[in-house]
C-alpha atoms as a PDB file:
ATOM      1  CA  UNK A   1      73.708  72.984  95.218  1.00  0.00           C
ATOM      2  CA  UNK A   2      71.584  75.380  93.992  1.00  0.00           C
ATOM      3  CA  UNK A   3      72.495  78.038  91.325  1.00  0.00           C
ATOM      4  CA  UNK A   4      73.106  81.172  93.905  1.00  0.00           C
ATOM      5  CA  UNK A   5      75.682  78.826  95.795  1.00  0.00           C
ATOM      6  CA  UNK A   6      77.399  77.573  92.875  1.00  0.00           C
ATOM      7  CA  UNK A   7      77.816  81.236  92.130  1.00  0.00           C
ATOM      8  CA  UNK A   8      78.982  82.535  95.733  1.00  0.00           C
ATOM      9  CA  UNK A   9      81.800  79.461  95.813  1.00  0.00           C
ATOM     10  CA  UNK A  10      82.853  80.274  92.326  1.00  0.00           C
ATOM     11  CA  UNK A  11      83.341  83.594  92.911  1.00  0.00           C
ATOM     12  CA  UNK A  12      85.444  82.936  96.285  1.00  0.00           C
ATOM     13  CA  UNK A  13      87.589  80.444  94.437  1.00  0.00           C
ATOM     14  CA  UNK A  14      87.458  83.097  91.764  1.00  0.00           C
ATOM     15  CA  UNK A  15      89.665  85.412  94.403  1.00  0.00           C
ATOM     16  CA  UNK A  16      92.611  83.276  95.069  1.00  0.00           C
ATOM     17  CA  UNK A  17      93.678  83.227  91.767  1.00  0.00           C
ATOM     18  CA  UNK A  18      94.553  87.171  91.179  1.00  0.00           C
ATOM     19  CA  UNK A  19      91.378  87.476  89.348  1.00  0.00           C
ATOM     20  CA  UNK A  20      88.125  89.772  90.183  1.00  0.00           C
ATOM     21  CA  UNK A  21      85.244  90.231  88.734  1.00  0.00           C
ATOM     22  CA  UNK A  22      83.455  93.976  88.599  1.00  0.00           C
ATOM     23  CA  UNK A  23      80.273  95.132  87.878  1.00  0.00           C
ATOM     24  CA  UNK A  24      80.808  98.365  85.357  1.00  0.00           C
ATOM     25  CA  UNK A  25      78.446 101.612  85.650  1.00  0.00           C
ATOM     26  CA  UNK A  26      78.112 104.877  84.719  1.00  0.00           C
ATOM     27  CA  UNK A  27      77.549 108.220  86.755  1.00  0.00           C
ATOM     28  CA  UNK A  28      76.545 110.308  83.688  1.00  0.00           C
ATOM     29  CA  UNK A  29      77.712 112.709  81.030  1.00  0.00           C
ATOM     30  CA  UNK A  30      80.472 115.031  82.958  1.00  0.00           C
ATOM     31  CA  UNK A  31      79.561 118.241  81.870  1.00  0.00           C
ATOM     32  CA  UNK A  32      83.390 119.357  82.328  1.00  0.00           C
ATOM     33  CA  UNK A  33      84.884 116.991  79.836  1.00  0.00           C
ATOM     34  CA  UNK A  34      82.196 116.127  77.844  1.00  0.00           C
ATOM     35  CA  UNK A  35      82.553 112.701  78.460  1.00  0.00           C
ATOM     36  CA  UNK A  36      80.961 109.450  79.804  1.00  0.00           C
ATOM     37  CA  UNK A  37      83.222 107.464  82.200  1.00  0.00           C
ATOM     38  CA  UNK A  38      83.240 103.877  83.176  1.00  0.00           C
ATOM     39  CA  UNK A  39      83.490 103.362  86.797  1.00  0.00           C
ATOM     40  CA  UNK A  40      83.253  99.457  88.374  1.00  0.00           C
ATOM     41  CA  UNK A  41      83.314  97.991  91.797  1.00  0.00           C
ATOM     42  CA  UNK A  42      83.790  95.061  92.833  1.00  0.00           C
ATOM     43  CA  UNK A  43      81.456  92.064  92.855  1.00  0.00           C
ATOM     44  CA  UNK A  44      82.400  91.275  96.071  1.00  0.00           C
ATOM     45  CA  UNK A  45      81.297  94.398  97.531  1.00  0.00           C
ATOM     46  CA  UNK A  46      77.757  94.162  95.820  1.00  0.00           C
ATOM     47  CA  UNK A  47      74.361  93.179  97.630  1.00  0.00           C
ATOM     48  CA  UNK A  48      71.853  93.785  94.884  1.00  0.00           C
ATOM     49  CA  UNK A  49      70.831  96.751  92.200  1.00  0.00           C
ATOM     50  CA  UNK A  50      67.936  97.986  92.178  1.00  0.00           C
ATOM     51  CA  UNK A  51      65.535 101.224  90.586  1.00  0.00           C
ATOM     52  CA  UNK A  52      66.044 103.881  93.305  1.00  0.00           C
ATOM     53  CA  UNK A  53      63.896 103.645  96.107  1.00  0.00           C
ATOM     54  CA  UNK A  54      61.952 107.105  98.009  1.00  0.00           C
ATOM     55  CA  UNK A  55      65.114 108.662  99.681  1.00  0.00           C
ATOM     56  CA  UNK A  56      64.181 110.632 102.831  1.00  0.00           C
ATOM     57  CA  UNK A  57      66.327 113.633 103.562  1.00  0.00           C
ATOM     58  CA  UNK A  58      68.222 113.790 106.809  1.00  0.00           C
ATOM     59  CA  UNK A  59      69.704 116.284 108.852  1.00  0.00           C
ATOM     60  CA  UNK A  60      73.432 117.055 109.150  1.00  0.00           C
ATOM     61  CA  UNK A  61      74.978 114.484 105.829  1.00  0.00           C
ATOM     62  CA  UNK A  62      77.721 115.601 103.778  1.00  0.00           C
ATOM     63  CA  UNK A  63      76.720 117.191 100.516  1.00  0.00           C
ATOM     64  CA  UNK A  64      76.825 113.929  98.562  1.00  0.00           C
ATOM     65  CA  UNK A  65      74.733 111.842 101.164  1.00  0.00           C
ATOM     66  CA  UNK A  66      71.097 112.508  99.691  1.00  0.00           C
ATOM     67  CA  UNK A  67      69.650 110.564 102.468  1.00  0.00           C
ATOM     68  CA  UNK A  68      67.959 107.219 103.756  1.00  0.00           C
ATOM     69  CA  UNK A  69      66.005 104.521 102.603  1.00  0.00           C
ATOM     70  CA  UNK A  70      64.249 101.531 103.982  1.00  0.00           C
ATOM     71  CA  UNK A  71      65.659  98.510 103.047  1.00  0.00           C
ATOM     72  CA  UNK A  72      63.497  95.193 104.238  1.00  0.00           C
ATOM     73  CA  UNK A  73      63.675  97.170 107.415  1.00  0.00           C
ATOM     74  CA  UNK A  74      66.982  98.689 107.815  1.00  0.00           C
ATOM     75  CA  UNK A  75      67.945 102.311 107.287  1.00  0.00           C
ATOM     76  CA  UNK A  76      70.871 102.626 104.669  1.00  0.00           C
ATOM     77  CA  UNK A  77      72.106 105.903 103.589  1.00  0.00           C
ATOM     78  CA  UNK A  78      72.497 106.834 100.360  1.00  0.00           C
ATOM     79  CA  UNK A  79      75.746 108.660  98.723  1.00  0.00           C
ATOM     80  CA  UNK A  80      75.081 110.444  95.299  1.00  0.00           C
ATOM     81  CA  UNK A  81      78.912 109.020  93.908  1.00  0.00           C
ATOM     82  CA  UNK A  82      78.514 111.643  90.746  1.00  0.00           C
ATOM     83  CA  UNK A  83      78.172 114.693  93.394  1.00  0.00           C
ATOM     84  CA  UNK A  84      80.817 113.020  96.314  1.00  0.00           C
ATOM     85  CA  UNK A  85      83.405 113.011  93.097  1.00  0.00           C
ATOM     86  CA  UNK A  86      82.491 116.574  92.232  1.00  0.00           C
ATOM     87  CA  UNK A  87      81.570 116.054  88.444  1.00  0.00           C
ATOM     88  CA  UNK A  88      78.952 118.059  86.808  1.00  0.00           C
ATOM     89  CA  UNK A  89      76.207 115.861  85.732  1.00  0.00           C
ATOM     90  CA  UNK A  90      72.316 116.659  85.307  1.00  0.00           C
ATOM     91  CA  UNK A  91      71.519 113.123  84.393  1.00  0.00           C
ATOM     92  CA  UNK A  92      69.014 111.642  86.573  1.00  0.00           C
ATOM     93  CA  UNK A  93      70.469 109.052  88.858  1.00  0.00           C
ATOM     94  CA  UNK A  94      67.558 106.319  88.693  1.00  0.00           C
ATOM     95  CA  UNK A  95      69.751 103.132  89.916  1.00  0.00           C
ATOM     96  CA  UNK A  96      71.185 102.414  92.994  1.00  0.00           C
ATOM     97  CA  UNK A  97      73.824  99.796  93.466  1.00  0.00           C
ATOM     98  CA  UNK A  98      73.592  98.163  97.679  1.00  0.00           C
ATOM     99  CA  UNK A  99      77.255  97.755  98.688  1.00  0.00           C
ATOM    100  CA  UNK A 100      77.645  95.969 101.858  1.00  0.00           C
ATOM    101  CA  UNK A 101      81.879  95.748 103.034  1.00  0.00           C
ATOM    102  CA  UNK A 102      83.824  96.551 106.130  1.00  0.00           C
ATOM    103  CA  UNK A 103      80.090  95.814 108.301  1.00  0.00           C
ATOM    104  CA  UNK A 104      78.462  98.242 106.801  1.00  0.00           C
ATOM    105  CA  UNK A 105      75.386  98.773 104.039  1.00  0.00           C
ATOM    106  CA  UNK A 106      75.530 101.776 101.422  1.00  0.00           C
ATOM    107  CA  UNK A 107      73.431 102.698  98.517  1.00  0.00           C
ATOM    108  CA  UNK A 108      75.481 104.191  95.737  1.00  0.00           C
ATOM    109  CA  UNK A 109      72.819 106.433  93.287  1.00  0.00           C
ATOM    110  CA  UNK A 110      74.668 105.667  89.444  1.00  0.00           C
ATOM    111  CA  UNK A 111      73.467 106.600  85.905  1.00  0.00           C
ATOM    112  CA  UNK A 112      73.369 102.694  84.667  1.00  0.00           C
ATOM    113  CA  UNK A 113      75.283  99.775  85.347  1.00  0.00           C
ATOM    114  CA  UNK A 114      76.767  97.781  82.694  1.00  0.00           C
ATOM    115  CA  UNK A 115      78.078  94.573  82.419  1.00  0.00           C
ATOM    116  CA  UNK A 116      80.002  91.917  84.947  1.00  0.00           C
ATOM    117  CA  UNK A 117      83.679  92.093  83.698  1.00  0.00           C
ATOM    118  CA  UNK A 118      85.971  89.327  84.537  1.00  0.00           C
ATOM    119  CA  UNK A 119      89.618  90.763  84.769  1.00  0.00           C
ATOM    120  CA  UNK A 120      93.395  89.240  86.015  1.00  0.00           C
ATOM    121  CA  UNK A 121      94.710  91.810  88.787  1.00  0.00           C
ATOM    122  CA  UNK A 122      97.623  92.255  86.749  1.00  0.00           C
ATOM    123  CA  UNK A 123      95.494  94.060  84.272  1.00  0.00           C
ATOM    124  CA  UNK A 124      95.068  96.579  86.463  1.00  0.00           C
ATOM    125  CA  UNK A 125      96.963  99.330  86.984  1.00  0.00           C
ATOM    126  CA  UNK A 126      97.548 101.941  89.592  1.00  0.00           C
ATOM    127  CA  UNK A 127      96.074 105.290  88.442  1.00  0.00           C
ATOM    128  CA  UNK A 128      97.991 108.484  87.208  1.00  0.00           C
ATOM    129  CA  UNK A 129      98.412 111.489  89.284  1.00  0.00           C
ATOM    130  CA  UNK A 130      96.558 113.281  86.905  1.00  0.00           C
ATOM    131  CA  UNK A 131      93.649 111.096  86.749  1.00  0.00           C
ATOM    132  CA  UNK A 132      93.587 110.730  90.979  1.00  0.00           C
ATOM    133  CA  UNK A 133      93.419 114.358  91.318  1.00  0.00           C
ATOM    134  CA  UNK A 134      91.113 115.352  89.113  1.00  0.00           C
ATOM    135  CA  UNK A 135      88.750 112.997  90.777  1.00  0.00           C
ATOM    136  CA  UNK A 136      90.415 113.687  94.442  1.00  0.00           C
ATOM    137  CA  UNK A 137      90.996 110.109  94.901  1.00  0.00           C
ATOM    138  CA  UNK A 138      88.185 108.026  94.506  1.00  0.00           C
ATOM    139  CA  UNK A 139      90.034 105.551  91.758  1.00  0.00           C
ATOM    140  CA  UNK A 140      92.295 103.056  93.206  1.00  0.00           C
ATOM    141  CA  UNK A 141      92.675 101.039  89.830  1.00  0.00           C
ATOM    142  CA  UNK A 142      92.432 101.642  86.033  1.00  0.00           C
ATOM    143  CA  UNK A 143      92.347  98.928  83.467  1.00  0.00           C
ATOM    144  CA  UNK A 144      91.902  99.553  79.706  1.00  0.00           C
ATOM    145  CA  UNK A 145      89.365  98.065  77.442  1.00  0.00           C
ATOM    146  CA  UNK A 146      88.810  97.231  73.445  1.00  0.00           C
ATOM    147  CA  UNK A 147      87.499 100.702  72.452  1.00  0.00           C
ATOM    148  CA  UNK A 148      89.683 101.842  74.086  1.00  0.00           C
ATOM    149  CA  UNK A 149      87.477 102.572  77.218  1.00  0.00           C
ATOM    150  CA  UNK A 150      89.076 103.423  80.073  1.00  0.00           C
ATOM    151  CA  UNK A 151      87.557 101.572  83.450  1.00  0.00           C
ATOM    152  CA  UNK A 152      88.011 102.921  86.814  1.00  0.00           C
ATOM    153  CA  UNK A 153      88.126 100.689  89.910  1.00  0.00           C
ATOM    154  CA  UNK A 154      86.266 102.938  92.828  1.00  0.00           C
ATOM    155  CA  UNK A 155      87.658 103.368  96.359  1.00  0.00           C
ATOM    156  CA  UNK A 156      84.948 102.449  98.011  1.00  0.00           C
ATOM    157  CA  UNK A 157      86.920 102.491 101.523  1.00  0.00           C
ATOM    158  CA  UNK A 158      86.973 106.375 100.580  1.00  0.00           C
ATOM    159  CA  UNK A 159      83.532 106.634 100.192  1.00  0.00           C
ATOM    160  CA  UNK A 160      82.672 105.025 103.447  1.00  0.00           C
ATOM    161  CA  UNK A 161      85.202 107.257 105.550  1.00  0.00           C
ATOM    162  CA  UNK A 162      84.539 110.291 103.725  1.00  0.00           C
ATOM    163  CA  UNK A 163      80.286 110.253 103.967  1.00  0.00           C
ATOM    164  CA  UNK A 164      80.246 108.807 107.446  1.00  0.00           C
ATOM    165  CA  UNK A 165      82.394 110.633 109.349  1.00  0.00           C
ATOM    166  CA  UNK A 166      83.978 107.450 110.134  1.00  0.00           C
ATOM    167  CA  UNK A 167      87.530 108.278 110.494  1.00  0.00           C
ATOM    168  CA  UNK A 168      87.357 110.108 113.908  1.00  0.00           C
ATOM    169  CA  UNK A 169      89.737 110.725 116.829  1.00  0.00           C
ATOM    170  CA  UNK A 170      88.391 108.305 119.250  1.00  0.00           C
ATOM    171  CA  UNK A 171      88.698 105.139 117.108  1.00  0.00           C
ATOM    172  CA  UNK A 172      92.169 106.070 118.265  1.00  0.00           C
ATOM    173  CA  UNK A 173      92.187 106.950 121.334  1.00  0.00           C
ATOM    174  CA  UNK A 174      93.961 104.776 124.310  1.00  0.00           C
ATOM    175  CA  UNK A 175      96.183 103.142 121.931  1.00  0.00           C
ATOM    176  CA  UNK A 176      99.680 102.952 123.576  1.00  0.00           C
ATOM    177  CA  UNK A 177     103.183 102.940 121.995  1.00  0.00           C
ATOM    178  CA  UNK A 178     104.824  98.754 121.911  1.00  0.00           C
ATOM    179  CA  UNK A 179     107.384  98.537 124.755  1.00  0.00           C
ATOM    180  CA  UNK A 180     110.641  97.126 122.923  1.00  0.00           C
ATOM    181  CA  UNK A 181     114.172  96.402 123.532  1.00  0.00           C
ATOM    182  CA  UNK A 182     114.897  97.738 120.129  1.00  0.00           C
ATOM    183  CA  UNK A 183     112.835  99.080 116.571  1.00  0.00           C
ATOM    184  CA  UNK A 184     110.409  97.484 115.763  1.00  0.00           C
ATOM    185  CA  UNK A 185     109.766  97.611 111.075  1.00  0.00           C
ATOM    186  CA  UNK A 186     106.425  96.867 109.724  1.00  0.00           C
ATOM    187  CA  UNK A 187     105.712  96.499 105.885  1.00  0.00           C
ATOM    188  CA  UNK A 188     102.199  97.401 104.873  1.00  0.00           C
ATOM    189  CA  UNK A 189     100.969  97.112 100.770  1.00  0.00           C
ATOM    190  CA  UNK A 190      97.334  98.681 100.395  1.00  0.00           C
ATOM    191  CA  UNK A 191      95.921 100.443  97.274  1.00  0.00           C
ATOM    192  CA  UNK A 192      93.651 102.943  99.054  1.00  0.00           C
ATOM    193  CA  UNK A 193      94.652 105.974 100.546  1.00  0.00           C
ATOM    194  CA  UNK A 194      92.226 106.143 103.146  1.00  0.00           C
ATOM    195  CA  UNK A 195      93.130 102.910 104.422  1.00  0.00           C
ATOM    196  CA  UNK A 196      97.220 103.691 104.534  1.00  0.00           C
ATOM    197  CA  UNK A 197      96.355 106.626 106.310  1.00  0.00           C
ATOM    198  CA  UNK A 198      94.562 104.608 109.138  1.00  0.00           C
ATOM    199  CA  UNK A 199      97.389 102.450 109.353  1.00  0.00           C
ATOM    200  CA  UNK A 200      99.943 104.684 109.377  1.00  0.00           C
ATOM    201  CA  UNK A 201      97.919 106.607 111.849  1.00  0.00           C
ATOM    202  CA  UNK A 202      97.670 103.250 113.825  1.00  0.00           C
ATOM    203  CA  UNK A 203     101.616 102.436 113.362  1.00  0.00           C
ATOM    204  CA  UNK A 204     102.686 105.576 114.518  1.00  0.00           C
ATOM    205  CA  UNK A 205     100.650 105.275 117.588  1.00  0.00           C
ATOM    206  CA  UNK A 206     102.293 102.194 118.096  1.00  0.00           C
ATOM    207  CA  UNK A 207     105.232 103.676 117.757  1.00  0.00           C
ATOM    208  CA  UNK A 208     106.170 101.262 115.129  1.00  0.00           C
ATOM    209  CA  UNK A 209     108.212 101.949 112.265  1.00  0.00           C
ATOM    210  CA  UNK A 210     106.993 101.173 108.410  1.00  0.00           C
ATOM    211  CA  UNK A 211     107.054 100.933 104.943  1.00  0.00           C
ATOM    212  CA  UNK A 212     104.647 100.403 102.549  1.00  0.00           C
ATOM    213  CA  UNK A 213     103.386  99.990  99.435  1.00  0.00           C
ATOM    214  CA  UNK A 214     100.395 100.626  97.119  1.00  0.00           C
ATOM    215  CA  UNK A 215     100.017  97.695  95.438  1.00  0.00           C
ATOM    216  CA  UNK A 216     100.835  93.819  96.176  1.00  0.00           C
ATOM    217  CA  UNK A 217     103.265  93.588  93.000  1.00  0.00           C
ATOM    218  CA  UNK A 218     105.473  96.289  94.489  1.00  0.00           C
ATOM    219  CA  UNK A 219     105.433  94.924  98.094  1.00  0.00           C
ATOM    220  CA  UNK A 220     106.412  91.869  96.403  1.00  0.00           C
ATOM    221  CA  UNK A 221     109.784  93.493  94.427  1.00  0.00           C
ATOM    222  CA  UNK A 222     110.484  95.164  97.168  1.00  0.00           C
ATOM    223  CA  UNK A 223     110.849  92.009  99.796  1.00  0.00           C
ATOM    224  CA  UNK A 224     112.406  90.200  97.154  1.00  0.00           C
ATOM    225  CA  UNK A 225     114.947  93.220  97.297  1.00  0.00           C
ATOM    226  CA  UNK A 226     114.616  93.263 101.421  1.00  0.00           C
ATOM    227  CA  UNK A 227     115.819  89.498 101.451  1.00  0.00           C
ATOM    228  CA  UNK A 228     118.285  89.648  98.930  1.00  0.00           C
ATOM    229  CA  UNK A 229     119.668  92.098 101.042  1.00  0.00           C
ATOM    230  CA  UNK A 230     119.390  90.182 104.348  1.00  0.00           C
ATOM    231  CA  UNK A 231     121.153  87.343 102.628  1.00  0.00           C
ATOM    232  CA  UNK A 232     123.941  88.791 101.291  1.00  0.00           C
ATOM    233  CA  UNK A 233     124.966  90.628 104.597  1.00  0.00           C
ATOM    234  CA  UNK A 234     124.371  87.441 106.591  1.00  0.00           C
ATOM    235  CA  UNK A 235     121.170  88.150 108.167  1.00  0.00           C
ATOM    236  CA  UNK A 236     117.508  86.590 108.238  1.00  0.00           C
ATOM    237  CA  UNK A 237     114.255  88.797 106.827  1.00  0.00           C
ATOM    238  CA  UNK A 238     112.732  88.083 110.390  1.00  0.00           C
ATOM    239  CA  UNK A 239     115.626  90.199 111.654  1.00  0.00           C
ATOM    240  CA  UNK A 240     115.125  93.161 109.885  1.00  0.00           C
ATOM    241  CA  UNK A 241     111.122  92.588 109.452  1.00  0.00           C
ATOM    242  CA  UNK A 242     108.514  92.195 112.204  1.00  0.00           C
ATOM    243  CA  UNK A 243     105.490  91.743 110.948  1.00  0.00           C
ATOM    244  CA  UNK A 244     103.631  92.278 107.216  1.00  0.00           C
ATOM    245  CA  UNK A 245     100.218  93.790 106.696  1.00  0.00           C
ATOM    246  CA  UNK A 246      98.553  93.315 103.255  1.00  0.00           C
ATOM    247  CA  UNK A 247      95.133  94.476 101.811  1.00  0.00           C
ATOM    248  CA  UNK A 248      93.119  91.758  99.956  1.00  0.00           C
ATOM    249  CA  UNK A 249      91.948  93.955  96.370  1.00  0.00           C
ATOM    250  CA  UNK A 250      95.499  95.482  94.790  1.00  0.00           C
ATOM    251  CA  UNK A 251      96.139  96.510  91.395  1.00  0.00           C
ATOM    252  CA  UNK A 252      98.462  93.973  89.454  1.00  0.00           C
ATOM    253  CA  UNK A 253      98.797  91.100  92.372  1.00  0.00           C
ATOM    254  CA  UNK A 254      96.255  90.963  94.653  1.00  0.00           C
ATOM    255  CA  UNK A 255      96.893  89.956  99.029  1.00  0.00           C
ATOM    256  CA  UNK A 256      96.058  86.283  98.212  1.00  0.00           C
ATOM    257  CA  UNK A 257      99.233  85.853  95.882  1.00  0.00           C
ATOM    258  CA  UNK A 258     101.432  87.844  97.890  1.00  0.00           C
ATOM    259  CA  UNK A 259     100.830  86.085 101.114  1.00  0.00           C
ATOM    260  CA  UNK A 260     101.617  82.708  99.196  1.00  0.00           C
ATOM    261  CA  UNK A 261     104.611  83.876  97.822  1.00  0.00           C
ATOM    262  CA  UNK A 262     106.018  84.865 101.298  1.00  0.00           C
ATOM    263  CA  UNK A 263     104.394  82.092 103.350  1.00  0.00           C
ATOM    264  CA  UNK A 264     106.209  79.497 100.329  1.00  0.00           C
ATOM    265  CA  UNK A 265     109.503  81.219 100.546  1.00  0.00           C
ATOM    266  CA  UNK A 266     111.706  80.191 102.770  1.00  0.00           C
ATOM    267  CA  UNK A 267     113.860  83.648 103.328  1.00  0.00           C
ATOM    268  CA  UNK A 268     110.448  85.056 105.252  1.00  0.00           C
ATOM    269  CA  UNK A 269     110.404  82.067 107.475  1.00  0.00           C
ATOM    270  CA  UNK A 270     109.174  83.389 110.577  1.00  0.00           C
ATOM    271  CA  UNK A 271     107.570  86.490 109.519  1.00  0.00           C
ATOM    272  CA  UNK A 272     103.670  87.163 110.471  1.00  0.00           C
ATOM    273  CA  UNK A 273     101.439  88.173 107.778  1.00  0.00           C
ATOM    274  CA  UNK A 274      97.910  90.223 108.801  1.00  0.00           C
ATOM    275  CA  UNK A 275      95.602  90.364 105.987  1.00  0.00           C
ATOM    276  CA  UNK A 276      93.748  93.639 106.415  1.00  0.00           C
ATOM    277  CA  UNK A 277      90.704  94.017 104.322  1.00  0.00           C
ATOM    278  CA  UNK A 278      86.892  95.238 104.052  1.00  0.00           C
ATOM    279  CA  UNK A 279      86.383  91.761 102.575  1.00  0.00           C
ATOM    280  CA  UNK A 280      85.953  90.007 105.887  1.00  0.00           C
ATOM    281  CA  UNK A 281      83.692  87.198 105.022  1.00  0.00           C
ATOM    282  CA  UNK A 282      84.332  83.948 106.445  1.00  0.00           C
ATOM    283  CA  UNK A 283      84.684  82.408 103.051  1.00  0.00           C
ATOM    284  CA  UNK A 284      87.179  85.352 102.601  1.00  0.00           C
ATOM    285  CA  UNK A 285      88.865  84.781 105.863  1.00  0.00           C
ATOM    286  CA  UNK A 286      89.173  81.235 104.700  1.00  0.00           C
ATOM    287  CA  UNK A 287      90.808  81.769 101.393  1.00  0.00           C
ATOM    288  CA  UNK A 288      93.327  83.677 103.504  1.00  0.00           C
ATOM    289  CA  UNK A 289      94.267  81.185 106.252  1.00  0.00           C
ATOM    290  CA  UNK A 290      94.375  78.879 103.019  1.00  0.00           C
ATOM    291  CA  UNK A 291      97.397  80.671 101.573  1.00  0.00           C
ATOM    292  CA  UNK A 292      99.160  81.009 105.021  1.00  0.00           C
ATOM    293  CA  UNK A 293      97.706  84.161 106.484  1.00  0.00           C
ATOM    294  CA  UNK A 294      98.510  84.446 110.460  1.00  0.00           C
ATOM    295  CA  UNK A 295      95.425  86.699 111.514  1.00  0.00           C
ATOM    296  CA  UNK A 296      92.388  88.145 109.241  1.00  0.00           C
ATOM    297  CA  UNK A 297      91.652  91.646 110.582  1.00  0.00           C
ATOM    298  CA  UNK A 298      88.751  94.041 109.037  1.00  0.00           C
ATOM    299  CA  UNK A 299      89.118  97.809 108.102  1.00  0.00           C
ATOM    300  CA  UNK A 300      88.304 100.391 109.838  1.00  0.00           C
ATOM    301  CA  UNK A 301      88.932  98.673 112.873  1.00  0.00           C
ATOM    302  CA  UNK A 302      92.003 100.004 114.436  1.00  0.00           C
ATOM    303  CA  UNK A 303      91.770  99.138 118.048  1.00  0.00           C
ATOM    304  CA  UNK A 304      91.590  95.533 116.947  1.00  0.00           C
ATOM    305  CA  UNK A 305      94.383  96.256 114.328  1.00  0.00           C
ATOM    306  CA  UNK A 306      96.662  97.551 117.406  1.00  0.00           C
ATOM    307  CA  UNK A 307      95.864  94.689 119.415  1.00  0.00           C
ATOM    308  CA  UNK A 308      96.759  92.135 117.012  1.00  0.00           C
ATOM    309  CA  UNK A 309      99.781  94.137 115.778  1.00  0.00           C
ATOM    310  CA  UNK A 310     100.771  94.399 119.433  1.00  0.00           C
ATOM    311  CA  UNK A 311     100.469  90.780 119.918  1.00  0.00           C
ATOM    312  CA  UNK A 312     102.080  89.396 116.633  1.00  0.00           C
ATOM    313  CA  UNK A 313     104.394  92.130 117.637  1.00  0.00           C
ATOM    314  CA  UNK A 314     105.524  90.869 121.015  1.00  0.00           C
ATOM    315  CA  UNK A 315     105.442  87.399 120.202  1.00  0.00           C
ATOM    316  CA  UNK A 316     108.066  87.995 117.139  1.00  0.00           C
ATOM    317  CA  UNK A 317     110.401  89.979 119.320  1.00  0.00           C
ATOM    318  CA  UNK A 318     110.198  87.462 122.650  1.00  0.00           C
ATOM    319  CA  UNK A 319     111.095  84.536 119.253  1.00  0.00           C
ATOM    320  CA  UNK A 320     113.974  86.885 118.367  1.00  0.00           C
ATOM    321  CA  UNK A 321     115.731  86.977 122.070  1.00  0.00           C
ATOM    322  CA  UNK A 322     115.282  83.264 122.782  1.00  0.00           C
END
């Protein structure tokens, strides 16, 4: 096996133990605090870095979208991330790191990248308010390094929504409300904004009740909490619950580990899990129907989101009445 494949199946394995690995850059010095920050993204995520290739301007972009370039063929647009985050920097942004997640290809123009940092997703943490407003949301995840250094975990899904227009109307349109004999509860656990508000948007058009959570380790206290519950008033999880979504990438426990804790506990017996991420890689898809997963859905997708919802959906309540 050569040394690229050895490093691909590492890394997969690498993701069903809570662990990631990110690649750490810089934007530049922030001319409002004075201060150079430590950004990372996952490995994952990453198709190559490279010196910054001619960008050609294009009409009608966001601010932050400085253009296109070629790439062995393909147009890929380009997203300044130190101008999208509004942060005052005159540094020249000679590096650009390809992304490639939830089908599509970005360039991301940084300052310098770093190092490859191997971390447990319990090191991370979910972000202060403070810290998510001042940089409206693009940090999903913090983690602290010897230094200290603080490290912040981009929300890539953000990005892409944000600088492509790509959360319009019509990717909802024509979805129709579930036809039940009584409520319907979904649980959902994601860490990025963007993507709760897509599936709340898509939930609601459902007309599908929910909860959710922001990470996997507090979708995991709070079913533990759910099924204590159930038990002590005589009732099963599958019940009360219909159906639980989960995101793959979550500060503290990641989708992987949650999924095996519910599909190994016997209280959730009956209970569909959707993993729902921009990860969707067959290897990734794999790891997930490894650890129990009933369907593998990508982001941004929520026509295919409702329709598997809507069957997972059905088939749960038509289980219930029998």
């Amino acid at each position: 096996m050569s040394e690229l494949l050895k490093n691909i199946d590492a890394r997969t394995r690498l993701a069903g133990t809570n662990k990631l690995e990110i690649l750490l850059f810089t934007l530049g010095l922030d001319s409002r605090t004075g201060r150079r920050e430590t950004f990372g993204i996952n490995v994952f995520k990453v198709r190559e870095v490279m010196r910054t290739p001619p960008i050609t301007a294009a009409p009608e972009m966001p601010s932050s979208v400085e253009g296109m370039v070629s790439l062995r063929g393909v147009l890929v647009p380009v997203v300044d991330l130190a101008k999208y985050a509004g942060m005052g920097i005159d540094t020249p942004r000679d590096i650009m790191i390809v992304t490639e997640y939830n089908g599509h290809t970005q360039g991301f123009l940084v300052e310098a990248v770093d190092t490859i940092l191997r971390l447990d997703w319990s090191q991370m943490r979910v972000p202060p308010d403070m810290l998510t407003a001042n940089l409206g949301g693009l940090v999903t995840a913090v983690t602290e390094l010897p230094g200290p250094k603080l490290v912040m975990l981009l929300d890539v899904e953000k990005v892409l929504s944000e600088t492509t227009r790509y959360d319009d109307e019509f990717l909802f349109k024509g979805i129709e409300p579930i036809v039940a004999d009584e409520p319907v509860t979904v649980y959902f656990a994601d860490d990025s904004s963007v993507a709760r508000k897509q599936i709340e948007r898509t939930l609601d058009a459902l007309g599908v009740r929910y909860v959710g959570s922001v990470n996997g380790r507090q979708a995991w206290d709070e079913l533990e909490k759910l099924a204590s519950y159930a038990s002590s008033s005589g009732r099963k999880v599958k019940d009360m619950l219909a159906l639980i979504l989960t995101d793959v990438e979550m500060p503290e426990m990641d989708g992987y580990i949650l999924t095996k804790r519910i599909k190994t506990d016997p209280r959730f017996e009956g209970v569909p899990v959707i993993m729902h991420s921009s990860l969707s890689g067959m290897s990734n898809q794999q790891l997930g129907r490894s650890v129990g997963v009933d369907e593998y859905v990508a982001k941004f997708e929520p026509q295919r989101l409702a329709e598997v919802l809507r069957r997972l959906i059905t088939q749960h309540s038509a289980a219930k009445a029998a």
